[in-house]
Structure formats: structure tokens, C-alpha cells
PDB file of N, CA and C in Angstrom:
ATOM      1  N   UNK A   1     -25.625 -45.154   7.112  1.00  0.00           N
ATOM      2  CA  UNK A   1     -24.569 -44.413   6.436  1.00  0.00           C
ATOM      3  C   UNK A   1     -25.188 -43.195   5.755  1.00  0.00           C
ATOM      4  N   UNK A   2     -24.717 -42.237   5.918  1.00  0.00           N
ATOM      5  CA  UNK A   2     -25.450 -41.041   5.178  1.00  0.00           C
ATOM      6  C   UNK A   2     -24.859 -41.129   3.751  1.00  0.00           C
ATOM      7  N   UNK A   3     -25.840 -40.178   3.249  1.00  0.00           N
ATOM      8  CA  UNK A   3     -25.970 -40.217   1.612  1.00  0.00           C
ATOM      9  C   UNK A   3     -25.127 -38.996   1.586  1.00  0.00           C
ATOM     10  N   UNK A   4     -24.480 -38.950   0.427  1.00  0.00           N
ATOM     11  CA  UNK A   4     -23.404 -38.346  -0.573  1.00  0.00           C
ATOM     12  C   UNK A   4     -24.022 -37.749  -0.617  1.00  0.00           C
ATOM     13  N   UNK A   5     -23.329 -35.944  -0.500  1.00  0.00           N
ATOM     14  CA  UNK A   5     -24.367 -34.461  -1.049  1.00  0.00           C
ATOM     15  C   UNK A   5     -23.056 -34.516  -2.450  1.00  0.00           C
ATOM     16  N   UNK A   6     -23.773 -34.637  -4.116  1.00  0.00           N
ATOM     17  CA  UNK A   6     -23.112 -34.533  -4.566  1.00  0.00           C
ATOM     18  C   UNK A   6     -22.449 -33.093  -4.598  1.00  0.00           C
ATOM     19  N   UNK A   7     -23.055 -31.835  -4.568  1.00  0.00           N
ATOM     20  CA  UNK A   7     -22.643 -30.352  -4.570  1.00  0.00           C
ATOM     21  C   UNK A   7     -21.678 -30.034  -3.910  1.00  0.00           C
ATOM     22  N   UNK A   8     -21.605 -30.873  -2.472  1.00  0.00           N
ATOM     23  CA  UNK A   8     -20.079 -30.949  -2.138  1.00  0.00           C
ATOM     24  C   UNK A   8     -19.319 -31.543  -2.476  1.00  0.00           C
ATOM     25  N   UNK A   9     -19.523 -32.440  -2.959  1.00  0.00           N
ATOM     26  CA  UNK A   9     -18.444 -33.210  -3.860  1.00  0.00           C
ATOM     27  C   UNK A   9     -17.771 -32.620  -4.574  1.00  0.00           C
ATOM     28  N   UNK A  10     -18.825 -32.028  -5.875  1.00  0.00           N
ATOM     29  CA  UNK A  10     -18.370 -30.955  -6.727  1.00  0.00           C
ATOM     30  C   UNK A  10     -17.134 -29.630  -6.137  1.00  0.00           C
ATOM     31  N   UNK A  11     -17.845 -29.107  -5.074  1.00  0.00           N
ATOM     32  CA  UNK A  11     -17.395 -28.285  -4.404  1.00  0.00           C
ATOM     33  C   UNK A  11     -15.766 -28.281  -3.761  1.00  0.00           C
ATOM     34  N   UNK A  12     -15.841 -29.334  -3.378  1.00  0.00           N
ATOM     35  CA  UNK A  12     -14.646 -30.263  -2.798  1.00  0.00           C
ATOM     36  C   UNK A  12     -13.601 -30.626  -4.563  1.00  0.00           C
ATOM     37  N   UNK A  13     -14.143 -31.115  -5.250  1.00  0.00           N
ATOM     38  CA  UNK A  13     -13.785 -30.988  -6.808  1.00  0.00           C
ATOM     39  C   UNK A  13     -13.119 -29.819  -7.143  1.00  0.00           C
ATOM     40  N   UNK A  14     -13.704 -28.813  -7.093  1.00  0.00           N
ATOM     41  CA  UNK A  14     -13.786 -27.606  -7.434  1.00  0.00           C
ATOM     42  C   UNK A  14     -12.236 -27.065  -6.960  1.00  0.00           C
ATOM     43  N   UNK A  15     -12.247 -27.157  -5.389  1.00  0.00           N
ATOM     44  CA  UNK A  15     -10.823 -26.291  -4.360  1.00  0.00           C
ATOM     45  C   UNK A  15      -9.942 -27.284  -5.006  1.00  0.00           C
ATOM     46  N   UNK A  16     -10.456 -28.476  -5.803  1.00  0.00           N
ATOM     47  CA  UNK A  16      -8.702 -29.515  -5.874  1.00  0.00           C
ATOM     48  C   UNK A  16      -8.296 -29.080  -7.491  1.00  0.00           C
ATOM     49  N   UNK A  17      -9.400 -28.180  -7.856  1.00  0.00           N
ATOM     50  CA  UNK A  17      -8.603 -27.763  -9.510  1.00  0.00           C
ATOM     51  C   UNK A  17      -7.657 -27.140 -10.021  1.00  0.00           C
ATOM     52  N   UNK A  18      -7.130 -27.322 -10.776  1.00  0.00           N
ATOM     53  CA  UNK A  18      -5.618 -25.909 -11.244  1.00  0.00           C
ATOM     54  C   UNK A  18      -6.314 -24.946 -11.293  1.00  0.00           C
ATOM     55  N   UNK A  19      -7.395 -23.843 -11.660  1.00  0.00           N
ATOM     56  CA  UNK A  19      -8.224 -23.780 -12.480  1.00  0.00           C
ATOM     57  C   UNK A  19      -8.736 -22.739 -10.651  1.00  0.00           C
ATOM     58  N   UNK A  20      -9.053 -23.447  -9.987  1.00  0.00           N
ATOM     59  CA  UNK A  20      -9.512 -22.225  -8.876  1.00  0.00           C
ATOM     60  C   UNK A  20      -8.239 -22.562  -7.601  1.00  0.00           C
ATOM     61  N   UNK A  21      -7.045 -23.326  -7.652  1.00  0.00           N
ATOM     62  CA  UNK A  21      -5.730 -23.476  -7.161  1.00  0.00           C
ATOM     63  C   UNK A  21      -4.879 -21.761  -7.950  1.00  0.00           C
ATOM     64  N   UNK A  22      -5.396 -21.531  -9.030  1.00  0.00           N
ATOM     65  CA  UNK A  22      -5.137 -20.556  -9.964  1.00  0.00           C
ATOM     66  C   UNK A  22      -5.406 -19.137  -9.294  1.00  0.00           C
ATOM     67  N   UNK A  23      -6.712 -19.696  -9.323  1.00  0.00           N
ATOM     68  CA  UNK A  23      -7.738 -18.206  -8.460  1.00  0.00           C
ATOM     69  C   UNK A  23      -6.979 -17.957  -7.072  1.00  0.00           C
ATOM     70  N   UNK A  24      -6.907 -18.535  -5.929  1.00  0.00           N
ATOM     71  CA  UNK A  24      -5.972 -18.416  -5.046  1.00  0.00           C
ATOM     72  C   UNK A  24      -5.112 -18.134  -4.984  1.00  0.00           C
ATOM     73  N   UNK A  25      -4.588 -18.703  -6.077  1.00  0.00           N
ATOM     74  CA  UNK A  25      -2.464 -17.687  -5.756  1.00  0.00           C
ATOM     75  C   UNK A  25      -2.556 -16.566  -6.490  1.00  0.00           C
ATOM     76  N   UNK A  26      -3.520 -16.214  -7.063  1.00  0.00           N
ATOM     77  CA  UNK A  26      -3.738 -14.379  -7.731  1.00  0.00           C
ATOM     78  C   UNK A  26      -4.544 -13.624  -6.855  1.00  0.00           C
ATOM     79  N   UNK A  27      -5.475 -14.315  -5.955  1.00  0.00           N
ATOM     80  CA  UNK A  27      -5.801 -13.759  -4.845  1.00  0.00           C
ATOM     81  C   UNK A  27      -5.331 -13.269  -3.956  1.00  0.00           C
ATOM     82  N   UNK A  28      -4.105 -14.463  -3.319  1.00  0.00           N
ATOM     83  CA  UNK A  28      -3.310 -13.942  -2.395  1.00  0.00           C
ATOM     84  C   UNK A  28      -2.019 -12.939  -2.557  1.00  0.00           C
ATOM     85  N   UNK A  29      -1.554 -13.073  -3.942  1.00  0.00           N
ATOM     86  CA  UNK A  29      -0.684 -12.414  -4.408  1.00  0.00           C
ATOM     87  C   UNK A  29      -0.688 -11.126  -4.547  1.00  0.00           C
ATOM     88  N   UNK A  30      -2.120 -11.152  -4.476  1.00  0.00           N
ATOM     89  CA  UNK A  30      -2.803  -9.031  -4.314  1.00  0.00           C
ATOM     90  C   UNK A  30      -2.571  -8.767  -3.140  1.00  0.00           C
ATOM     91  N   UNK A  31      -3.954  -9.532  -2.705  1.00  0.00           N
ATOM     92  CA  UNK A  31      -4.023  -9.328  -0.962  1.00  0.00           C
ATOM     93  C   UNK A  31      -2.309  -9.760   0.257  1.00  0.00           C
ATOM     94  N   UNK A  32      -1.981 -10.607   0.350  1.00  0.00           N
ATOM     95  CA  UNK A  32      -0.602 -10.579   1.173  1.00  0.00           C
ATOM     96  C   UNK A  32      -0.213  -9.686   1.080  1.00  0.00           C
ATOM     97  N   UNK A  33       0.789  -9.407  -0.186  1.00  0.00           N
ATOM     98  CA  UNK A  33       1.887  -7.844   0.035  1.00  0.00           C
ATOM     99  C   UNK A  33       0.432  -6.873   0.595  1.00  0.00           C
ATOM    100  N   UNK A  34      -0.639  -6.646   0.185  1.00  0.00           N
ATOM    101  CA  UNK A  34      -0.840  -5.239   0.027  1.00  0.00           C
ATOM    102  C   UNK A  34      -1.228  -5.466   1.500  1.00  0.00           C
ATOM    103  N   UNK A  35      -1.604  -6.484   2.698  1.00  0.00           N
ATOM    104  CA  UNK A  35      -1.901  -6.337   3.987  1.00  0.00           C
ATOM    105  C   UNK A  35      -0.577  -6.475   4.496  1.00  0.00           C
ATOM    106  N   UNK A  36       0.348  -7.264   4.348  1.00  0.00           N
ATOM    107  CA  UNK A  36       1.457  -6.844   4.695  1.00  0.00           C
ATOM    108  C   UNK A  36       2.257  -4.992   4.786  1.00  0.00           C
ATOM    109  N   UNK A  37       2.193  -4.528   3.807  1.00  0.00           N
ATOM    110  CA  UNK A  37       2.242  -3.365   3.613  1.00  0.00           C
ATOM    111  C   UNK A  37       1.253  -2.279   4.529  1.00  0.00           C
ATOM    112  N   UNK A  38      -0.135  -2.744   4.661  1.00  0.00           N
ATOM    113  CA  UNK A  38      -0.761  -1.218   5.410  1.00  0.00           C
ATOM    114  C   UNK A  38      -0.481  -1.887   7.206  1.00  0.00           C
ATOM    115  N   UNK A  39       0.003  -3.152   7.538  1.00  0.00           N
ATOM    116  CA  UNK A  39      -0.137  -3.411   8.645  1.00  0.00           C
ATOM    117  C   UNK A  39       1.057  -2.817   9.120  1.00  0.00           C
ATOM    118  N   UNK A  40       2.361  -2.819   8.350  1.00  0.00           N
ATOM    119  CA  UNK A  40       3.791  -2.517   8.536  1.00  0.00           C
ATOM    120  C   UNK A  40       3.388  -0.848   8.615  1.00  0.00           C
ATOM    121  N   UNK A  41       2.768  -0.196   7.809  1.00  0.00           N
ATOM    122  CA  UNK A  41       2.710   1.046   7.826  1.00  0.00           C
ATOM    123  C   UNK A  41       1.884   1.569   9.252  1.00  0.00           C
ATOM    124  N   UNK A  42       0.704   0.664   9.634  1.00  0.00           N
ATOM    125  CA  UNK A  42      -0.226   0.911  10.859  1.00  0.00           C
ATOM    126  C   UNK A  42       1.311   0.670  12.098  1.00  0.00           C
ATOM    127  N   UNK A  43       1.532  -0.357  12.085  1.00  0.00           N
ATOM    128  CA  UNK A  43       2.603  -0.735  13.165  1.00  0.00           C
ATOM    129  C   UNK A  43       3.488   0.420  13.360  1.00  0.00           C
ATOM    130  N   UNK A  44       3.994   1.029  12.263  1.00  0.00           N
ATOM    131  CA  UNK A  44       4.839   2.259  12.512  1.00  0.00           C
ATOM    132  C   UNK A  44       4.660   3.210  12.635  1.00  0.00           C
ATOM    133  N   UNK A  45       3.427   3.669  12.554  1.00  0.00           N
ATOM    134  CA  UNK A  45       2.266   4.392  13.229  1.00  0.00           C
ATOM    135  C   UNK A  45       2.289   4.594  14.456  1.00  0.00           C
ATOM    136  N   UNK A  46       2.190   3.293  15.265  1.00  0.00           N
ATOM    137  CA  UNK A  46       1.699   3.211  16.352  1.00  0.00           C
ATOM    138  C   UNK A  46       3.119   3.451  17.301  1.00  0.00           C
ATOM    139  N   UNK A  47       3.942   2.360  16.703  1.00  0.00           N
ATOM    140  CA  UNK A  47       5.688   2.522  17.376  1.00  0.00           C
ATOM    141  C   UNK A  47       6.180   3.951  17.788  1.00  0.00           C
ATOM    142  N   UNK A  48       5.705   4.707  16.634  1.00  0.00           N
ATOM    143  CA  UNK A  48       5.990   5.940  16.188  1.00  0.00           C
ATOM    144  C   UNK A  48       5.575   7.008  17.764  1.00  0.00           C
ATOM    145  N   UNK A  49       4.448   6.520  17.634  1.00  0.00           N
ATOM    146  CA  UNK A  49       3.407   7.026  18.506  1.00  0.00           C
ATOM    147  C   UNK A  49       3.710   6.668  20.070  1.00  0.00           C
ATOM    148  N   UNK A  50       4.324   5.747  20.130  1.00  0.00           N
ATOM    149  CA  UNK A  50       4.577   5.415  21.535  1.00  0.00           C
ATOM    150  C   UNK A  50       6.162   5.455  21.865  1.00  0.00           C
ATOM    151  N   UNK A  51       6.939   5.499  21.129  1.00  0.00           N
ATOM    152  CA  UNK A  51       8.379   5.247  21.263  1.00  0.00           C
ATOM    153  C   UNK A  51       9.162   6.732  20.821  1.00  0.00           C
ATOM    154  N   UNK A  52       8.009   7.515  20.020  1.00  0.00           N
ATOM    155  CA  UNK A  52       9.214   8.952  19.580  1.00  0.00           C
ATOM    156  C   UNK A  52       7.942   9.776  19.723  1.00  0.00           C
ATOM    157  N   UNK A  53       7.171  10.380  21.037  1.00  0.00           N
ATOM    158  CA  UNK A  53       6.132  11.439  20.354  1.00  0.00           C
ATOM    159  C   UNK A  53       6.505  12.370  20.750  1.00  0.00           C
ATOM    160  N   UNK A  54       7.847  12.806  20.597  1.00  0.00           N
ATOM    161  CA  UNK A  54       8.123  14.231  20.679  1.00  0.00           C
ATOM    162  C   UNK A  54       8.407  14.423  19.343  1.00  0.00           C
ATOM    163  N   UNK A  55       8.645  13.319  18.326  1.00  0.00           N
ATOM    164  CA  UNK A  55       8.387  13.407  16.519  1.00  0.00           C
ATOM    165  C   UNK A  55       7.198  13.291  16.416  1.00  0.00           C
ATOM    166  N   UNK A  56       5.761  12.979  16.697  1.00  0.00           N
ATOM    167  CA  UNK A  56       4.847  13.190  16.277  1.00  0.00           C
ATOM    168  C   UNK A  56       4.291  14.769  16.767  1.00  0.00           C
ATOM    169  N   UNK A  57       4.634  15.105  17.554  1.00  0.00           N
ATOM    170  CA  UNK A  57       4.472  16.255  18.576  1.00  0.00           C
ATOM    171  C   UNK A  57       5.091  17.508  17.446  1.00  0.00           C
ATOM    172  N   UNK A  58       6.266  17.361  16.393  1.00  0.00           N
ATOM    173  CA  UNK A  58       6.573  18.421  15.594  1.00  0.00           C
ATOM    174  C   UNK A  58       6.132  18.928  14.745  1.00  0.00           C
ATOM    175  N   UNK A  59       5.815  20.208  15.390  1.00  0.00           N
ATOM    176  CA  UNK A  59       4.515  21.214  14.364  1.00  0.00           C
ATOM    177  C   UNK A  59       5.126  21.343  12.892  1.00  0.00           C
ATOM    178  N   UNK A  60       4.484  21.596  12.147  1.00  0.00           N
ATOM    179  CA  UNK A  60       4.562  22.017  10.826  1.00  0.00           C
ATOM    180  C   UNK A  60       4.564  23.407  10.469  1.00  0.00           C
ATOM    181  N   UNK A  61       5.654  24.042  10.269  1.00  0.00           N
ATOM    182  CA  UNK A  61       5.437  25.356   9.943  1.00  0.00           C
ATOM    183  C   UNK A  61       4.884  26.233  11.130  1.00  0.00           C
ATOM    184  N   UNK A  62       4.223  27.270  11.088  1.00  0.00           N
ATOM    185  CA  UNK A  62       3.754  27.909  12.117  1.00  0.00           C
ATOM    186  C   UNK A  62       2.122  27.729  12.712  1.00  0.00           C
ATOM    187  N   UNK A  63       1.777  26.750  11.736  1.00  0.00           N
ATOM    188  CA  UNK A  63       0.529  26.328  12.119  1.00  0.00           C
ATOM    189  C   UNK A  63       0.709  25.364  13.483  1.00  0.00           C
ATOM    190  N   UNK A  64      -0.796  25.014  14.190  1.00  0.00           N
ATOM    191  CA  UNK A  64      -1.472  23.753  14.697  1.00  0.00           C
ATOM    192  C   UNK A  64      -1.007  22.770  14.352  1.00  0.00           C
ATOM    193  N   UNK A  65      -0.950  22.349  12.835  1.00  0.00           N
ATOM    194  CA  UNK A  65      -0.885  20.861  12.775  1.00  0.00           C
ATOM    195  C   UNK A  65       0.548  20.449  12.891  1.00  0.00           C
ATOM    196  N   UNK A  66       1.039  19.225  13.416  1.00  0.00           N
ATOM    197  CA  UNK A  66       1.945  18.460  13.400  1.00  0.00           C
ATOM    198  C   UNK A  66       2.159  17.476  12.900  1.00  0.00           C
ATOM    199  N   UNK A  67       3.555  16.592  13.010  1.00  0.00           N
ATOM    200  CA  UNK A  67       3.745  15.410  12.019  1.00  0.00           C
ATOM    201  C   UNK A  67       2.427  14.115  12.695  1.00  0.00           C
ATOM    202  N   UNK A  68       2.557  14.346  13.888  1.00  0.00           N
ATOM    203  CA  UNK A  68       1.521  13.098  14.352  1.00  0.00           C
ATOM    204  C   UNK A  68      -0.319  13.138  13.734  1.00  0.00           C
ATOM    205  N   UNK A  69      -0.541  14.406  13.580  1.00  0.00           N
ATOM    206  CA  UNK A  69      -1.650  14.498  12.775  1.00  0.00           C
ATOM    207  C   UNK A  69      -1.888  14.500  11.670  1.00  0.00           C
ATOM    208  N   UNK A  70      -0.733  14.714  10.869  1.00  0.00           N
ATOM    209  CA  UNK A  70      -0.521  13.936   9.494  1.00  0.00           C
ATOM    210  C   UNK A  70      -0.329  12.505   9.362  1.00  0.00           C
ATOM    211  N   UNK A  71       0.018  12.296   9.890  1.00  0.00           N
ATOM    212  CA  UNK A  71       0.956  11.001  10.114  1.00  0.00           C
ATOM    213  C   UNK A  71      -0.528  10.211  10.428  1.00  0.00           C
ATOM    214  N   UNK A  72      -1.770  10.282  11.349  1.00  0.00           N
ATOM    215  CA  UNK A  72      -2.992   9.979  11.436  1.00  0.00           C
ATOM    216  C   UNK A  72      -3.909  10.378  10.297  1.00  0.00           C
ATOM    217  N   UNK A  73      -3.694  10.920   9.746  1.00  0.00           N
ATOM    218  CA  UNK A  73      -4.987  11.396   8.869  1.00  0.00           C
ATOM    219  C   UNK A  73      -4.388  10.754   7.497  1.00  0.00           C
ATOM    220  N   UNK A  74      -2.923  10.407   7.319  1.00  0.00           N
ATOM    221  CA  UNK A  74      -2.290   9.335   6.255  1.00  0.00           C
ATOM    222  C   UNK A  74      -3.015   7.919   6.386  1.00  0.00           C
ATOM    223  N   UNK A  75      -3.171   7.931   7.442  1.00  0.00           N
ATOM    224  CA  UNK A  75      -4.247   6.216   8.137  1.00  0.00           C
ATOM    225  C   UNK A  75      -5.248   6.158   7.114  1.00  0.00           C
ATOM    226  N   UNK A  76      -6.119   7.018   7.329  1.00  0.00           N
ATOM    227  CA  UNK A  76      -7.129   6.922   6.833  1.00  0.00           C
ATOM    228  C   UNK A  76      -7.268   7.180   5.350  1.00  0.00           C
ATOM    229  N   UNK A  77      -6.126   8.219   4.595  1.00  0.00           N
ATOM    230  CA  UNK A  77      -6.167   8.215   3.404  1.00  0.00           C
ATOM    231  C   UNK A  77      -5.765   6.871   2.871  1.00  0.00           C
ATOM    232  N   UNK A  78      -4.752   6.001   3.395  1.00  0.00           N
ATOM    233  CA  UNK A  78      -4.076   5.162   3.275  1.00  0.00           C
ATOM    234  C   UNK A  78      -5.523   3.528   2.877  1.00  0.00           C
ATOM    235  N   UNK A  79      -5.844   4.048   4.021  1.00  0.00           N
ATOM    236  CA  UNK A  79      -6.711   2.860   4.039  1.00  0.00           C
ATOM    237  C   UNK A  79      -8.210   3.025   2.681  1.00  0.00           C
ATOM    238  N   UNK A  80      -8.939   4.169   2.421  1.00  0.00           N
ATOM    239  CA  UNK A  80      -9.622   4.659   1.543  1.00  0.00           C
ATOM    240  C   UNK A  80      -8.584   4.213   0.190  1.00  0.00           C
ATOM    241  N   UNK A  81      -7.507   4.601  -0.007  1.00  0.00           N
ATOM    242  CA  UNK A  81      -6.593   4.077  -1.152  1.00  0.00           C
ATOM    243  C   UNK A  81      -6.684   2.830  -1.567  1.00  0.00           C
ATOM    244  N   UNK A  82      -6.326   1.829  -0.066  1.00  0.00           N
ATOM    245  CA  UNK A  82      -6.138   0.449  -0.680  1.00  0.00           C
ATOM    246  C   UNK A  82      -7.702  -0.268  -0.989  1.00  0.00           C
ATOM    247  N   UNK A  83      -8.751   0.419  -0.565  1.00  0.00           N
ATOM    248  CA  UNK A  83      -9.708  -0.277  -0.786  1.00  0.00           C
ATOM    249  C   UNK A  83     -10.392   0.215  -2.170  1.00  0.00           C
ATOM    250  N   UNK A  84      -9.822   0.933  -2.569  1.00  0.00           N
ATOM    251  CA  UNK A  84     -10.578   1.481  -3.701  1.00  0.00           C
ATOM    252  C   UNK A  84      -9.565   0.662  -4.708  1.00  0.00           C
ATOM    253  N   UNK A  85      -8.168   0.426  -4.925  1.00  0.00           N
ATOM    254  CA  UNK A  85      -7.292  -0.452  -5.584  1.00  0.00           C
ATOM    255  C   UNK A  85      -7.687  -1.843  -5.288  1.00  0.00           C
ATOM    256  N   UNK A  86      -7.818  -2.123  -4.260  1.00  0.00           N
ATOM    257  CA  UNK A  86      -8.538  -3.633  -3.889  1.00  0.00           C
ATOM    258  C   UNK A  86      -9.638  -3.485  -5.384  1.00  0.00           C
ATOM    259  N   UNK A  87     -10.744  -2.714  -5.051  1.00  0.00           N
ATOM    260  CA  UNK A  87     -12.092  -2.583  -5.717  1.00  0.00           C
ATOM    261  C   UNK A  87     -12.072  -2.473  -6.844  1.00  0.00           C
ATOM    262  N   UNK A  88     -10.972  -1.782  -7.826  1.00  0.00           N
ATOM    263  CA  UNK A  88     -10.376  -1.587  -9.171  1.00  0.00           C
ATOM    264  C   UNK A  88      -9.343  -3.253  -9.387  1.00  0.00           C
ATOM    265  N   UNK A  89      -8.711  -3.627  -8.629  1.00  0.00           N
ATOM    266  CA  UNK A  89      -8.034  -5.110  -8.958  1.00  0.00           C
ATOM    267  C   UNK A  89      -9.124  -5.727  -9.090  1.00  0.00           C
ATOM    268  N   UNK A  90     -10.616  -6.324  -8.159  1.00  0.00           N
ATOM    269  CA  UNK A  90     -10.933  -7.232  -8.452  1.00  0.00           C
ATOM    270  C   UNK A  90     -11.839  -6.932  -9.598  1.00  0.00           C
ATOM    271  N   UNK A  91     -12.356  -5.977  -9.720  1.00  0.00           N
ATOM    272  CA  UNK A  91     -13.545  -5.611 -11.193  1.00  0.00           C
ATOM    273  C   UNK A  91     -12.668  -6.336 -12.294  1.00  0.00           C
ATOM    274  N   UNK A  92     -11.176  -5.640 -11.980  1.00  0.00           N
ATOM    275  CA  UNK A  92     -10.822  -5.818 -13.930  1.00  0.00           C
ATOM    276  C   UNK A  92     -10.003  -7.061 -13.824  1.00  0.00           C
ATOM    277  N   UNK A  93      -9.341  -7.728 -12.430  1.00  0.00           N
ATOM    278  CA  UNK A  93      -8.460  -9.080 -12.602  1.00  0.00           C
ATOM    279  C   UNK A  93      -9.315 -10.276 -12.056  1.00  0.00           C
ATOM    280  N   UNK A  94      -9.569  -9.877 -10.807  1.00  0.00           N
ATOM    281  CA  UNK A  94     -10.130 -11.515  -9.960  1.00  0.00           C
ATOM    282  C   UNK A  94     -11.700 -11.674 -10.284  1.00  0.00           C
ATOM    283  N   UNK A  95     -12.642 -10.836 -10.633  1.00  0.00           N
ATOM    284  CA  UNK A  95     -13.494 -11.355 -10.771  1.00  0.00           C
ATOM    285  C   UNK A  95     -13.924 -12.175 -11.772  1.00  0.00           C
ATOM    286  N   UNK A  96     -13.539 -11.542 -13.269  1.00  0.00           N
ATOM    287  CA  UNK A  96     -13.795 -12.177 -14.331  1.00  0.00           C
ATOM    288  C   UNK A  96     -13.375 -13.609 -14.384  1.00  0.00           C
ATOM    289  N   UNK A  97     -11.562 -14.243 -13.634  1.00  0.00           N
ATOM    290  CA  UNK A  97     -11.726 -15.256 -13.270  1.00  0.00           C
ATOM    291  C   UNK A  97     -12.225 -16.463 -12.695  1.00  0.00           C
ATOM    292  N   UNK A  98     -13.207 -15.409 -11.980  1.00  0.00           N
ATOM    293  CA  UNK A  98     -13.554 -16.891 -11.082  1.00  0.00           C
ATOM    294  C   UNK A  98     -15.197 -16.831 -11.639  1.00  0.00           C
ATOM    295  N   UNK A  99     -15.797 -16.042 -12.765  1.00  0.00           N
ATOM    296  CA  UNK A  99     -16.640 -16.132 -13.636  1.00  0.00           C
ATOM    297  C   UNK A  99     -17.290 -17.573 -13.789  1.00  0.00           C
ATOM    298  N   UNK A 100     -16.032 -18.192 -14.599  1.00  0.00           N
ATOM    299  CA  UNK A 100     -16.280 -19.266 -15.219  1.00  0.00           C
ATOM    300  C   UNK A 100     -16.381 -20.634 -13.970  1.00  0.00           C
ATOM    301  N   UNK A 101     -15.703 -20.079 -13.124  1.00  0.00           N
ATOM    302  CA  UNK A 101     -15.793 -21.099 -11.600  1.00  0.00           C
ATOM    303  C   UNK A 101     -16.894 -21.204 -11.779  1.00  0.00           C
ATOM    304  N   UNK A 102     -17.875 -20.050 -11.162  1.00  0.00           N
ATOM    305  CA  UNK A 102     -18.876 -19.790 -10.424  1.00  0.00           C
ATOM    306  C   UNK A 102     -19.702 -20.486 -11.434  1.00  0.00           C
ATOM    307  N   UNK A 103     -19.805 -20.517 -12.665  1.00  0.00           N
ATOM    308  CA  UNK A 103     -21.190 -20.948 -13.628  1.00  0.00           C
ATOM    309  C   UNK A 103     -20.853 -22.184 -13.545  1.00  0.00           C
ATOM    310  N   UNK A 104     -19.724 -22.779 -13.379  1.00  0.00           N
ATOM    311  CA  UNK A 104     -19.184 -24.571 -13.567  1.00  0.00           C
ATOM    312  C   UNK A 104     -20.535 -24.991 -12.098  1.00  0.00           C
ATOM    313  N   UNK A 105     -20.151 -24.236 -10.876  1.00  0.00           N
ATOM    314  CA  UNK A 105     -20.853 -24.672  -9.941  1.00  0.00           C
ATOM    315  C   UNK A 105     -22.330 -24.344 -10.070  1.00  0.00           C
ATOM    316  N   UNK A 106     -22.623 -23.320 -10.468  1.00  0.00           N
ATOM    317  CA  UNK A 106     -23.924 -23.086 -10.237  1.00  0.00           C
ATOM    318  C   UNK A 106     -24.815 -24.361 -11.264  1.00  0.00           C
ATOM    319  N   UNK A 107     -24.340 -24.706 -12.365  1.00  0.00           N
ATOM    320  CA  UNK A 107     -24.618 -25.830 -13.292  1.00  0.00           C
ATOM    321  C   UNK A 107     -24.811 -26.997 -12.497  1.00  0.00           C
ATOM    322  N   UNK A 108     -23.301 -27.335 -11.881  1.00  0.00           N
ATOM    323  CA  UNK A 108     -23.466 -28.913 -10.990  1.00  0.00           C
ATOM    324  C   UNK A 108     -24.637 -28.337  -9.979  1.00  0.00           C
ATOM    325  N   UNK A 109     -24.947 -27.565  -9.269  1.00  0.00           N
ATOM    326  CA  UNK A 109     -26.207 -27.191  -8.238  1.00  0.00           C
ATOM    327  C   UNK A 109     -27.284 -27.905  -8.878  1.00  0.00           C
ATOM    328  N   UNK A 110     -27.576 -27.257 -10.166  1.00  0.00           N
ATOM    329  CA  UNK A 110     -28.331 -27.753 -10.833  1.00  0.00           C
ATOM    330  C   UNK A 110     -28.894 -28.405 -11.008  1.00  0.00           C
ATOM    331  N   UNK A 111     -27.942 -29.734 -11.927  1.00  0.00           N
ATOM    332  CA  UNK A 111     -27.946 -30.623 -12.052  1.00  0.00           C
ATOM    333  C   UNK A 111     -27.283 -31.865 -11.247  1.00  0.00           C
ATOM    334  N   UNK A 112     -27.583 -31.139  -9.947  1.00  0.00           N
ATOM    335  CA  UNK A 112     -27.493 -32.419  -8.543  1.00  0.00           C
ATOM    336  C   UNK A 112     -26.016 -33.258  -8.517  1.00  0.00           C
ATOM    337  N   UNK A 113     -25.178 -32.313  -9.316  1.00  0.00           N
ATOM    338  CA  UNK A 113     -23.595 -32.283  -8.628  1.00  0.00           C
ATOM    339  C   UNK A 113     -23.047 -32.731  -9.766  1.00  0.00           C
ATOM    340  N   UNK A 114     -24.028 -33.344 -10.594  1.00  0.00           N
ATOM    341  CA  UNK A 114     -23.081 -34.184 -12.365  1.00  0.00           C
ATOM    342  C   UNK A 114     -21.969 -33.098 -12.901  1.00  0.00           C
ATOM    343  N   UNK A 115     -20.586 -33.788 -13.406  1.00  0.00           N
ATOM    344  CA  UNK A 115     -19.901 -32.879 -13.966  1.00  0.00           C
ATOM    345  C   UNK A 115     -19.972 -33.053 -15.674  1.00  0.00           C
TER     346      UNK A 115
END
């Protein structure tokens, strides 16, 4: 019979707590809408792109550029945006939470899984 790793135990402990059950639904509550949101925006992008490109095809003014090259270069601002808000949510909300996780475990490591 193999021997008990207590650290997974702990570990296994750990995912069944209110406490990092907590950490998860503030996790996902960022992340869902906000991938929901750039995927809906990529998708209509692309729809856009294949279903109307005589609207991406409409120049702007008397210049070169058109809506489809805005409409692409929004991609990328878009995406630089959410990762820098990602990067500003977790500094000042999700990390400090899961702070106190992380030292609970690194302790049981420690001390060979004891709570």
C-alpha cells in the first residue's frame, strides 16, 4: 500500500476550503466576463471580416486607411488593454488574497503536511 504524501493531503485540504473556494470565484469573476468579452469582440472581427468586407474595405476620409484596418489594429490595442487591467486587478485584488493561502502551504511543506 503506498504511503500518504501528507502535502497533498494538505493540498487537497486546501481546494476544499471557503477560504481558496473564495479565491476562485474572484478569479473567475475577473477572468470569464473579461474572456468572454475580447473573444465576442475577436469573433466579430472575424464575422466582420468574412461576411461584410466591403465594410471593412471603407476608407476613412481621403486617406489609405479603412474601417478593416482599424478595426485590426483595435485587436491589438484591445488585447495590450486587457492584459495590463488583468496585471493591475491581480497586483491590487487576487494576489494579496491568495498571500495567506500560499504561506498556510508553504508551512504544511514544511512541516511534512501538519496543519
Amino acid at each position: 500500500m503506498p504511503e500518504s504524501d501528507p502535502v497533498a493531503e494538505r493540498s487537497l485540504q486546501m481546494q476544499r476550503s471557503p477560504e481558496f473556494q473564495r479565491l476562485r470565484r474572484t478569479f473567475m469573476g475577473f477572468i470569464v466576463p473579461l474572456t468572454v468579452l475580447f473573444l465576442g469582440w475577436y469573433l466579430a472581427y472575424v464575422l466582420i471580416a468574412g461576411f461584410a468586407p466591403s465594410f471593412f474595405a471603407t476608407r476613412i476620409g481621403d486617406s489609405n486607411i479603412n474601417v478593416g484596418l482599424l478595426f485590426g489594429l483595435a485587436q491589438f490595442v484591445s488585447t495590450f488593454v486587457i492584459t495590463m487591467a488583468y496585471s493591475r486587478w491581480a497586483n491590487r485584488t487576487y494576489d494579496p488574497l491568495t498571500e495567506p493561502l500560499a504561506l498556510e502551504m508553504e508551512q504544511a511543506a514544511q512541516s511534512g503536511g501538519a496543519r
